[in-house]
Protein backbone atom coordinates (compact mmCIF):
# COMPACT_ATOMS: atom_id res chain seq x y z
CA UNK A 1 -83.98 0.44 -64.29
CA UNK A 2 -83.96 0.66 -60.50
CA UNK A 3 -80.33 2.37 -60.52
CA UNK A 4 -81.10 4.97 -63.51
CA UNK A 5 -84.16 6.05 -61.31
CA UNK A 6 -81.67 6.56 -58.39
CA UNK A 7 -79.02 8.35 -60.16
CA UNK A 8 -81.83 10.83 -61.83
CA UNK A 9 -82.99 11.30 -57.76
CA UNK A 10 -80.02 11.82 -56.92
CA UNK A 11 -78.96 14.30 -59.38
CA UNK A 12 -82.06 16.10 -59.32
CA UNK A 13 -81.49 16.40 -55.69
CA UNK A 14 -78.23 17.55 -55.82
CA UNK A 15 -79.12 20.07 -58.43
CA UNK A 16 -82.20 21.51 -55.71
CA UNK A 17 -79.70 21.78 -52.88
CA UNK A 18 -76.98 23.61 -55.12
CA UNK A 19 -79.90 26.12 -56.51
CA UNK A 20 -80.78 26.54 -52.44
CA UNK A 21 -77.57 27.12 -51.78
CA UNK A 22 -76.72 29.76 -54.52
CA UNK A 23 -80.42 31.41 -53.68
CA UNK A 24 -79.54 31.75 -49.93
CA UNK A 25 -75.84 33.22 -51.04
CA UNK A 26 -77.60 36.20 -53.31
CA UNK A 27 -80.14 36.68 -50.47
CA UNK A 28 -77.13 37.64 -48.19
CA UNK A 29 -75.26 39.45 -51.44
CA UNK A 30 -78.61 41.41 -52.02
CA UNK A 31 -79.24 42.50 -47.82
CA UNK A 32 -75.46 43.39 -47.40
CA UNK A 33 -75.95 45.76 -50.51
CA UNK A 34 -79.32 47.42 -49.21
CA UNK A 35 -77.85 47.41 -46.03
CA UNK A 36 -75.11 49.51 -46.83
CA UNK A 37 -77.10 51.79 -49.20
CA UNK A 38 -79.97 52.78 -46.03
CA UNK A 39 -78.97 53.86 -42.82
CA UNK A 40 -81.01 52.67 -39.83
CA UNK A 41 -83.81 54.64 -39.20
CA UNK A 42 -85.10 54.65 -35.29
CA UNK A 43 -89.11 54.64 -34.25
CA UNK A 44 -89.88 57.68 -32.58
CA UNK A 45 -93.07 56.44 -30.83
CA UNK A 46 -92.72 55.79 -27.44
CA UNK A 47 -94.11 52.52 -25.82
CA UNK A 48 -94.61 51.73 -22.46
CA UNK A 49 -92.06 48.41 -21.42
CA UNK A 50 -92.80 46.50 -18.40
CA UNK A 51 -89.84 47.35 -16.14
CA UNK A 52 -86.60 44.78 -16.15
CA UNK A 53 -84.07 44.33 -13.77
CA UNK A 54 -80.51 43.58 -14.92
CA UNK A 55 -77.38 43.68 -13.69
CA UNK A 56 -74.00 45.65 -14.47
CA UNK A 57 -71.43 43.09 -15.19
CA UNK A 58 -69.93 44.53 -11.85
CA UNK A 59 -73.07 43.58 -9.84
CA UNK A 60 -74.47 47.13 -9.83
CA UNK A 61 -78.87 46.24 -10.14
CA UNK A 62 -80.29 48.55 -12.77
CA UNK A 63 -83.82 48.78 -14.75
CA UNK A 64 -85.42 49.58 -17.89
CA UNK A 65 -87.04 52.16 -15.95
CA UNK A 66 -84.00 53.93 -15.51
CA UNK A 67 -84.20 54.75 -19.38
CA UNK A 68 -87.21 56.64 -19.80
CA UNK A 69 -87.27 59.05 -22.16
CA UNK A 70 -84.56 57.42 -24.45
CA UNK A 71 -84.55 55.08 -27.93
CA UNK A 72 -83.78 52.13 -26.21
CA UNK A 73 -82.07 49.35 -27.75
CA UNK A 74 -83.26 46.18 -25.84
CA UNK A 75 -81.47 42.72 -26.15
CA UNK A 76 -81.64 39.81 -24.27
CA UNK A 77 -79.55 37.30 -25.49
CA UNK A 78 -76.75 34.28 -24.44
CA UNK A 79 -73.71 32.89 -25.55
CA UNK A 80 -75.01 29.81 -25.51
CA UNK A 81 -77.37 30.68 -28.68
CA UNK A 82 -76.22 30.37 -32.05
CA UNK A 83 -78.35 32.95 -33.85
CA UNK A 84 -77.66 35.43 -31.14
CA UNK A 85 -73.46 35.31 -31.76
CA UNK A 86 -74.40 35.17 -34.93
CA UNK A 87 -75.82 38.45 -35.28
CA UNK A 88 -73.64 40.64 -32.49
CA UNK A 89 -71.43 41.91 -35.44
CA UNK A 90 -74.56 43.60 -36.50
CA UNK A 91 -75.61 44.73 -32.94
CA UNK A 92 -71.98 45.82 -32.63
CA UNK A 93 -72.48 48.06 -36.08
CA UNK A 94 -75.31 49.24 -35.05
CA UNK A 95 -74.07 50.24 -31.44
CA UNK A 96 -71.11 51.48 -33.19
CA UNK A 97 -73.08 54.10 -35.45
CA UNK A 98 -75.53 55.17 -32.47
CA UNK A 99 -73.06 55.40 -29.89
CA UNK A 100 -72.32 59.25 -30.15
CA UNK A 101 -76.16 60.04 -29.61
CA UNK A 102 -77.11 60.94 -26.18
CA UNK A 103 -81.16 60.11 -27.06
CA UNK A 104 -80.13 56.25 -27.40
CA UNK A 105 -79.30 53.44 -25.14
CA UNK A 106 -78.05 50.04 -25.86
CA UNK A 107 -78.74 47.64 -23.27
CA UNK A 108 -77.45 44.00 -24.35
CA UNK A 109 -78.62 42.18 -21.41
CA UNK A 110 -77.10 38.12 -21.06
CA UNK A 111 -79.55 35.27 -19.66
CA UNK A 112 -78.47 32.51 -18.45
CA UNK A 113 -74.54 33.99 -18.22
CA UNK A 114 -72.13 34.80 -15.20
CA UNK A 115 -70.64 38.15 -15.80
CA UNK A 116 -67.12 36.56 -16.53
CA UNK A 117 -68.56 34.06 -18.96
CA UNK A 118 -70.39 37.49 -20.94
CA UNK A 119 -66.38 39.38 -20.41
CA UNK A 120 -64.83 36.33 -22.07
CA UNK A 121 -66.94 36.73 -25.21
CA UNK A 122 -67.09 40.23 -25.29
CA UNK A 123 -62.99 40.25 -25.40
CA UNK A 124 -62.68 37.29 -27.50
CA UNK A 125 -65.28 38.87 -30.20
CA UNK A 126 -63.48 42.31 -29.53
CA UNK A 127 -67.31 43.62 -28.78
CA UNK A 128 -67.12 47.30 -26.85
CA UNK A 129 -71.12 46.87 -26.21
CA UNK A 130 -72.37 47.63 -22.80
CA UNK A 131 -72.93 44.01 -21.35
CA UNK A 132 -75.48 43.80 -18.80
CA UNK A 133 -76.47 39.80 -16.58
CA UNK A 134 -79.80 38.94 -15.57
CA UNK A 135 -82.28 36.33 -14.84
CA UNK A 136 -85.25 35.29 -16.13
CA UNK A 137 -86.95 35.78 -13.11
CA UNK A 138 -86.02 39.53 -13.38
CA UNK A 139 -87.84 39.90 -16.89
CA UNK A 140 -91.59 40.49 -16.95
């Protein structure tokens, strides 16, 4: 009796994970499709940022500041977190269909990462996004 209750667990356990599994894959079918279909569509009210420092992978100190009056495109991220490699391809898309418009800046700002360390993933992912360093310290 004891092993028939174990085999129905474990195929009625098996069977959740495989309907998980083939809910999570449509999810991603479904947003790839709706993605395509709509083109990104920007906010056009301002807000006021605090001001960030950040650094050119060069060394050269700029801010946030510097943008004003521009759709700014704000991401601090690392290569030492998993959902933010994850989703570069789609920051890189993104980039890549804004990057003609003078109105918007892309600022893709690395914590935590020497500038070599931010070059090395940027050639190995073949990303042409304008890298920018800085500290924690340097962000409100």
């Amino acid at each position: 009796m004891k092993r028939a209750k174990r085999i129905t667990f474990g195929v009625v356990t098996a069977l959740l994970v495989l309907m998980c599994a083939a809910a999570a894959f449509l999810g991603m079918v479904l947003h790839g499709v709706s993605e395509r279909m709509h083109a990104p569509q920007l906010a056009s009210e301002p807000q006021v940022a605090g001001d960030v420092l950040y650094r050119t992978l060069n060394g050269q100190v700029q801010r946030l500041s510097d943008n004003k009056g521009h759709v700014v495109f704000l991401n601090l991220w690392g290569t030492w977190c998993i959902p933010c490699i994850v989703e570069m391809p789609k920051v890189q898309r993104l980039y890549d269909h804004y990057q003609g418009d003078p109105e918007v800046r892309f600022l893709i700002v690395s914590r935590l990462d020497s500038p070599d360390t931010v070059r090395l993933f940027a050639k190995q992912g073949r990303f042409t996004l304008p890298f920018y360093v800085t500290h924690d310290s340097d962000i409100p």
